[in-house]
C-alpha atoms as a PDB file:
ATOM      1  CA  UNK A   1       9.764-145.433 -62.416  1.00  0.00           C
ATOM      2  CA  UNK A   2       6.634-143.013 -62.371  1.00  0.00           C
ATOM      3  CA  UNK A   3       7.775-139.244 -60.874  1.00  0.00           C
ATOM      4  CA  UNK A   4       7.279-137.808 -57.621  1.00  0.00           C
ATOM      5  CA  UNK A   5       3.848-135.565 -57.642  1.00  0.00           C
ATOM      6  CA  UNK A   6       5.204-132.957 -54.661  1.00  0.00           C
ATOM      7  CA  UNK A   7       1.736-130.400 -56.348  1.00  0.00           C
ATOM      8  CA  UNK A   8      -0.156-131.535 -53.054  1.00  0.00           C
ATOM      9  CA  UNK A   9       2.852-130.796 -51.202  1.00  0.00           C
ATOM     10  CA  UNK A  10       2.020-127.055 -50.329  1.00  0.00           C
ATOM     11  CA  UNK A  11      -1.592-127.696 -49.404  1.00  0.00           C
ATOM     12  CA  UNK A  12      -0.864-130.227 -47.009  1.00  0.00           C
ATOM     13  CA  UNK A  13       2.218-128.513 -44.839  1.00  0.00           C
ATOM     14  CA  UNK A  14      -0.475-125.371 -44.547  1.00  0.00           C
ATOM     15  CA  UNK A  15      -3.343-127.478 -44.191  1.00  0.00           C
ATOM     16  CA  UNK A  16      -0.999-129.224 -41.182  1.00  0.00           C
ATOM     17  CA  UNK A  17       0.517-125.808 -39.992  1.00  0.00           C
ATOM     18  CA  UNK A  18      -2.834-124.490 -39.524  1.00  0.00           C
ATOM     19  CA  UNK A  19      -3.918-127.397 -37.799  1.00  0.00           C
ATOM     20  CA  UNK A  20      -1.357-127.300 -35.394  1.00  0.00           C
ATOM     21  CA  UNK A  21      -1.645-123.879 -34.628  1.00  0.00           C
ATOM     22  CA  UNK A  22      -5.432-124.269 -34.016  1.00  0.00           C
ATOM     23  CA  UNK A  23      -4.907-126.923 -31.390  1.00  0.00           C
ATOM     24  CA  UNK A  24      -2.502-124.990 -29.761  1.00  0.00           C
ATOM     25  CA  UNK A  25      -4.555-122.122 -29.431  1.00  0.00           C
ATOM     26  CA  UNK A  26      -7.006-124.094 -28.384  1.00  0.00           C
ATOM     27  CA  UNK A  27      -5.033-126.226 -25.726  1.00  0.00           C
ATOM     28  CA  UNK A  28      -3.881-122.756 -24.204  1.00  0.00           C
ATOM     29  CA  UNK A  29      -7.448-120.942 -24.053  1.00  0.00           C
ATOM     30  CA  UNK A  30      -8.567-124.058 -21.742  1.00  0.00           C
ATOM     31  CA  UNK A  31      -4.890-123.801 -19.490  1.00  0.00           C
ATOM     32  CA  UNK A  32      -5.429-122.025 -15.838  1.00  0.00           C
ATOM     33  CA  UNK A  33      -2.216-119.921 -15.565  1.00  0.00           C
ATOM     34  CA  UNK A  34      -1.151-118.996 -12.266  1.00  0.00           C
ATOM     35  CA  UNK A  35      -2.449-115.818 -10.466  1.00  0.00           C
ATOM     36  CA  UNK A  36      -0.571-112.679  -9.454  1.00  0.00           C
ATOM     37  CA  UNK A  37      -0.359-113.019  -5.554  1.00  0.00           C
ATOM     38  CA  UNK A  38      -2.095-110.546  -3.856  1.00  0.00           C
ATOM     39  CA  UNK A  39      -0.789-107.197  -3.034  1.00  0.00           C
ATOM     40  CA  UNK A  40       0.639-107.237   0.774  1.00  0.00           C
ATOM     41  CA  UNK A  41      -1.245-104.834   2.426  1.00  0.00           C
ATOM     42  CA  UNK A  42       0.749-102.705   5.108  1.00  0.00           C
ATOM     43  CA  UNK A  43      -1.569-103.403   7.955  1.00  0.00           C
ATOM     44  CA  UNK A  44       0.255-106.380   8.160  1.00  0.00           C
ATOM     45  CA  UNK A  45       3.141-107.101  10.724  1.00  0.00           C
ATOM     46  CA  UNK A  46       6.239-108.270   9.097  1.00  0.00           C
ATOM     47  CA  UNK A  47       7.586-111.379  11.515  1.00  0.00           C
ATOM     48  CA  UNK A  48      10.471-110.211  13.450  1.00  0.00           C
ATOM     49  CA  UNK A  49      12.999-112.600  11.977  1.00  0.00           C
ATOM     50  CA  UNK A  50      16.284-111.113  11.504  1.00  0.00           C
ATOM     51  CA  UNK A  51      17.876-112.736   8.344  1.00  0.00           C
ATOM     52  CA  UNK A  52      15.446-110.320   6.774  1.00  0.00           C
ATOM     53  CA  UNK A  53      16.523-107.282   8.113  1.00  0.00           C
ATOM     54  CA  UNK A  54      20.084-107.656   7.433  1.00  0.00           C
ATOM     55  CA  UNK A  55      22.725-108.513   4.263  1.00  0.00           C
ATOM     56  CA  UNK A  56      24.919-112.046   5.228  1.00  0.00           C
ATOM     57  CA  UNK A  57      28.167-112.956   3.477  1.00  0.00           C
ATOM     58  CA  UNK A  58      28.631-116.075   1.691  1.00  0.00           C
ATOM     59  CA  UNK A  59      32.004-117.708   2.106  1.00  0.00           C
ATOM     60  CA  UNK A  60      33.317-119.631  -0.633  1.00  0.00           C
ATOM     61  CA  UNK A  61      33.937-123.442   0.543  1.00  0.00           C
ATOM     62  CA  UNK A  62      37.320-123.830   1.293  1.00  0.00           C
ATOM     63  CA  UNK A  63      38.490-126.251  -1.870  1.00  0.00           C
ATOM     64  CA  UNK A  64      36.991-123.415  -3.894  1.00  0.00           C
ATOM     65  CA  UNK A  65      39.957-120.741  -2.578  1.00  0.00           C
ATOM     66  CA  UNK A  66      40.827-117.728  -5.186  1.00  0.00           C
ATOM     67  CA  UNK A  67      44.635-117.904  -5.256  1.00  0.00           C
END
């Protein structure tokens, strides 16, 4: 039974790491990430809405009880 030439091996993985890496970088230059909102500027009026103006409490259900 003729041996096992693994010479080639070490070529190919690079050859194939390389490769991969390349289309990667490539599939990421063409991707649209999402923006940064836009700074709030302070002209604006903040809607009078009072769960933002104050801290609520969150009750744990009552199955959940800490004995």
């Amino acid at each position: 039974m003729p041996q096992l030439d693994t010479s080639t091996w070490f070529t190919t993985i690079m050859a194939m790491l390389l490769a991969l890496y390349l289309i990667t970088q490539l599939k990421l230059l063409n991707t649209n990430f999402y923006q940064s909102p836009p700074q709030k500027t302070p002209n604006k009026q903040i809607p009078n809405n009072h769960w933002q103006l104050k801290w609520t409490k969150i009750y744990l259900p009552h199955s959940q009880l800490q004995q």
